[in-house]
N, C-alpha and C. Protein backbone atom coordinates (compact mmCIF):
# COMPACT_ATOMS: atom_id res chain seq x y z
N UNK A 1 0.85 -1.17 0.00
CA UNK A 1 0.00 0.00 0.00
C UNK A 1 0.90 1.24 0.00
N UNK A 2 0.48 2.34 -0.86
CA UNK A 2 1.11 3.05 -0.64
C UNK A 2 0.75 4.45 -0.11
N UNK A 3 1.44 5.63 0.71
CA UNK A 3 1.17 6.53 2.03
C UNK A 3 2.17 7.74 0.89
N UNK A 4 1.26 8.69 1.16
CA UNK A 4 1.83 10.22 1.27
C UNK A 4 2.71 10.50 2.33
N UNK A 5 3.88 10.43 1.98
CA UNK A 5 5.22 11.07 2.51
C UNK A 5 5.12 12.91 2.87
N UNK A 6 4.74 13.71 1.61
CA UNK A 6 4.86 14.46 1.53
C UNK A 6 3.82 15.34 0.37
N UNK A 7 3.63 16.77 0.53
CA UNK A 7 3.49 17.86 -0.85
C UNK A 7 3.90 18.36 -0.76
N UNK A 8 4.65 17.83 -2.36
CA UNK A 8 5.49 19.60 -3.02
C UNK A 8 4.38 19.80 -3.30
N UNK A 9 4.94 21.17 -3.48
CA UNK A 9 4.28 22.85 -4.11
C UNK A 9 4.19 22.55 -5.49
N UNK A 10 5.28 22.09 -6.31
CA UNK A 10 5.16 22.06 -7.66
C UNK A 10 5.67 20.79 -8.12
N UNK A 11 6.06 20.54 -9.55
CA UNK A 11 6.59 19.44 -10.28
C UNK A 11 8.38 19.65 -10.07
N UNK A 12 8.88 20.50 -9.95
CA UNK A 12 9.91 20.50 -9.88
C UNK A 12 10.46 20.19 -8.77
N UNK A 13 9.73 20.20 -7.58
CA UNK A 13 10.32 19.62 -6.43
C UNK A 13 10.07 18.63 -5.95
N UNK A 14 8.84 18.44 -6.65
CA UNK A 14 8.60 16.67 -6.36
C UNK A 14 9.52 16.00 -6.91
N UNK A 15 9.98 16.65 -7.81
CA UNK A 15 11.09 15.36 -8.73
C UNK A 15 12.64 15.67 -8.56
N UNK A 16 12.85 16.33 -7.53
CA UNK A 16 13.76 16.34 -7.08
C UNK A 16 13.85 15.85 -5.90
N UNK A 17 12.86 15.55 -4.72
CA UNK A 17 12.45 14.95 -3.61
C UNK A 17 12.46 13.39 -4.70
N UNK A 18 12.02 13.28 -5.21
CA UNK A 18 12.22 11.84 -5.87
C UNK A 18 13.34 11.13 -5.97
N UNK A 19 14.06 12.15 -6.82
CA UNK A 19 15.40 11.55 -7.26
C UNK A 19 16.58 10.89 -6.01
N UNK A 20 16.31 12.02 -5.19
CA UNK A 20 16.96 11.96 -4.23
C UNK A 20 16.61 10.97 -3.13
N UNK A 21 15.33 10.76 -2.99
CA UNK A 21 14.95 9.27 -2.23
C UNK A 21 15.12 8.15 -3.52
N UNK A 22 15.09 8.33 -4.20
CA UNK A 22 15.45 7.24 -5.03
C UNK A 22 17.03 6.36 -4.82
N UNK A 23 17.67 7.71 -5.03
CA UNK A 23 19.18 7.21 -5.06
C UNK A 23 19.47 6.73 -3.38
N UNK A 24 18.80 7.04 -2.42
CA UNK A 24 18.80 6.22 -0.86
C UNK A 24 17.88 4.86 -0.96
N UNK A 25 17.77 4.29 -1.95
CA UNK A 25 17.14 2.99 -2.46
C UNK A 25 15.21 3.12 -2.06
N UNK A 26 15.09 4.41 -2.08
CA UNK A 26 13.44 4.26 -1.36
C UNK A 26 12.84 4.59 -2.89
N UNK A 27 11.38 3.72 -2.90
CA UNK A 27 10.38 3.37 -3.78
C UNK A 27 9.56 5.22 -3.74
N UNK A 28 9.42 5.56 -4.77
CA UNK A 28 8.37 6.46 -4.73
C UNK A 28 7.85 6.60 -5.99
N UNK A 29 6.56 7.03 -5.53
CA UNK A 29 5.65 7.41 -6.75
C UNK A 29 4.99 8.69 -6.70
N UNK A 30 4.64 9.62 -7.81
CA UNK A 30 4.44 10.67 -7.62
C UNK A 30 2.74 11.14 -8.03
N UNK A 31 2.05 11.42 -7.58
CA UNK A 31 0.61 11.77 -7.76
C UNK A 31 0.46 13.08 -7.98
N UNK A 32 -0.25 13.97 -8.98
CA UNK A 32 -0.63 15.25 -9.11
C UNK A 32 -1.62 15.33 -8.20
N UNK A 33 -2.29 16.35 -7.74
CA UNK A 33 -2.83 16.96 -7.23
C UNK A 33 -3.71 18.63 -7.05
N UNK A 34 -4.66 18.86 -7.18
CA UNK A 34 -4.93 20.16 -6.96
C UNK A 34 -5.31 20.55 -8.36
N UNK A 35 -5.27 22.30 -8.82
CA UNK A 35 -5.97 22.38 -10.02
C UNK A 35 -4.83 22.43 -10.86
N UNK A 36 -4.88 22.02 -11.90
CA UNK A 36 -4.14 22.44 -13.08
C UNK A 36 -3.89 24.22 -13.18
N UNK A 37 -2.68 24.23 -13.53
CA UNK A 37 -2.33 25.85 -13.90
C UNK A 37 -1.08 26.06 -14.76
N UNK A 38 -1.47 26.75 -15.90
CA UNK A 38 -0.33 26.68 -16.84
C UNK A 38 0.43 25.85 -17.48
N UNK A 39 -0.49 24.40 -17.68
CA UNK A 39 -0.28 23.41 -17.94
C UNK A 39 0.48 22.48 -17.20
N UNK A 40 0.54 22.73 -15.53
CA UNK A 40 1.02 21.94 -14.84
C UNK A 40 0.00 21.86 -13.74
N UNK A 41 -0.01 20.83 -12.78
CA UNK A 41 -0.55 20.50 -11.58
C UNK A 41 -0.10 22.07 -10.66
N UNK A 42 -0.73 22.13 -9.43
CA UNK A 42 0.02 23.07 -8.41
C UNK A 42 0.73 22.23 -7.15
N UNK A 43 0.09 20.88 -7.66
CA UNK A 43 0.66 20.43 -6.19
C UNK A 43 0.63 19.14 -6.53
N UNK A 44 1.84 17.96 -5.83
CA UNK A 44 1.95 16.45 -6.06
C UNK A 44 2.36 16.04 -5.29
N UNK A 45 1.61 14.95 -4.60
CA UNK A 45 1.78 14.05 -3.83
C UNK A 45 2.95 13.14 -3.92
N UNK A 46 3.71 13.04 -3.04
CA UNK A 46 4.92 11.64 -2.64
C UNK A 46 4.86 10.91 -2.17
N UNK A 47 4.42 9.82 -2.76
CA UNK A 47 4.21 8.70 -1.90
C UNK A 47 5.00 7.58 -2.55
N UNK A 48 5.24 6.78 -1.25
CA UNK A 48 6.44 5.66 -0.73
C UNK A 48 5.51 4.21 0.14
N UNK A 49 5.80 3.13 0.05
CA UNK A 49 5.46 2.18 1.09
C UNK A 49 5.07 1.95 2.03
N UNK A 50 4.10 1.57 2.42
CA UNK A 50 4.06 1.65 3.69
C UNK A 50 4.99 1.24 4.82
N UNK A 51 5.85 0.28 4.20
CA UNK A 51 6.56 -0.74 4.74
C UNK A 51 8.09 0.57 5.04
N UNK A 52 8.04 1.36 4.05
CA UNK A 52 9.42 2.07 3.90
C UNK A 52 9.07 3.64 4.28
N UNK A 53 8.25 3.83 4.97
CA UNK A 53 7.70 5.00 5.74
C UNK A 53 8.31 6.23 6.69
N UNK A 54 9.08 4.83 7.49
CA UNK A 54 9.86 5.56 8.39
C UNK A 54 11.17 5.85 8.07
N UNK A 55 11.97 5.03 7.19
CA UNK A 55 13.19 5.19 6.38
C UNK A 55 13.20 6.85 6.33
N UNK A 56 11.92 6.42 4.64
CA UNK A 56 11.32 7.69 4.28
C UNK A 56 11.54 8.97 4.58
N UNK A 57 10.98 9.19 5.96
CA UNK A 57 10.59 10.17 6.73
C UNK A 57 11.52 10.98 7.23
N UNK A 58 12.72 10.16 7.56
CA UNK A 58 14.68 10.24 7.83
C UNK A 58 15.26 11.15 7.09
N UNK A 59 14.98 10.35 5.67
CA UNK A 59 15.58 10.88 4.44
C UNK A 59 15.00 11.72 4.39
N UNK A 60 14.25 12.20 4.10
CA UNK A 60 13.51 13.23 3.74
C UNK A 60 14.11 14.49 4.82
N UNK A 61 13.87 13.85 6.22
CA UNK A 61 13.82 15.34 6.88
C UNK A 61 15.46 15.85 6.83
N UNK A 62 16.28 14.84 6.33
CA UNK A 62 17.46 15.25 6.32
C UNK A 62 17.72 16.06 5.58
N UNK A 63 17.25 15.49 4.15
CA UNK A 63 17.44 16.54 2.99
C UNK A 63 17.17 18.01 3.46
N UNK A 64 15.99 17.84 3.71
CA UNK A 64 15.12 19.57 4.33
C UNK A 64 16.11 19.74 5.08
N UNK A 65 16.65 19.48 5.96
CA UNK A 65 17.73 19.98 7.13
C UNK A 65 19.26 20.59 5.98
N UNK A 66 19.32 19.84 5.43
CA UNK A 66 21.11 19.93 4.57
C UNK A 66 20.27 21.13 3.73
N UNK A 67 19.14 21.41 3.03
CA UNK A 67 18.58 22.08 1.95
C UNK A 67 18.61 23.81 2.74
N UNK A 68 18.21 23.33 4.21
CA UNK A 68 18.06 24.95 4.47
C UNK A 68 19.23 25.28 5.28
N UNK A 69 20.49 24.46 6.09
CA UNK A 69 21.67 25.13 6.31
C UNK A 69 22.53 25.51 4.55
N UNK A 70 21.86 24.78 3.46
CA UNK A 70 22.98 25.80 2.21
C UNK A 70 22.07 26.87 1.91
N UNK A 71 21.30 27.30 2.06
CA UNK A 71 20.68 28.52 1.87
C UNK A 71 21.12 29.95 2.57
């Protein structure tokens, strides 16, 4: 089964939140969401395993952590 990890804001950060759990061996799939605008979604769902949730959740908050000390 698979669980919402997360929403990006847009397509471009979902698929960079992707890539990057990808290459830490985690499963994801990406769902649009919300209204269409300018020929893109506004918002997409991340979702991962249930089984691989908490991994997930690691990775993820790490990234966000490393993403806003280079800012």
């Amino acid at each position: 089964m698979w669980t919402v990890l997360y929403v990006a804001p847009n397509q471009t950060t979902a698929y960079r939140i992707k890539d990057y759990m990808e290459t830490e061996g985690i499963l994801v799939r990406l769902r649009p969401i919300g209204l269409r605008s300018e020929g893109s979604y506004t918002n997409y769902e991340i979702l991962v395993t249930e089984a691989e949730i908490e991994e997930a959740q690691e990775v993820l908050n790490q990234a966000l952590q490393v993403r806003l000390y280079c800012e």
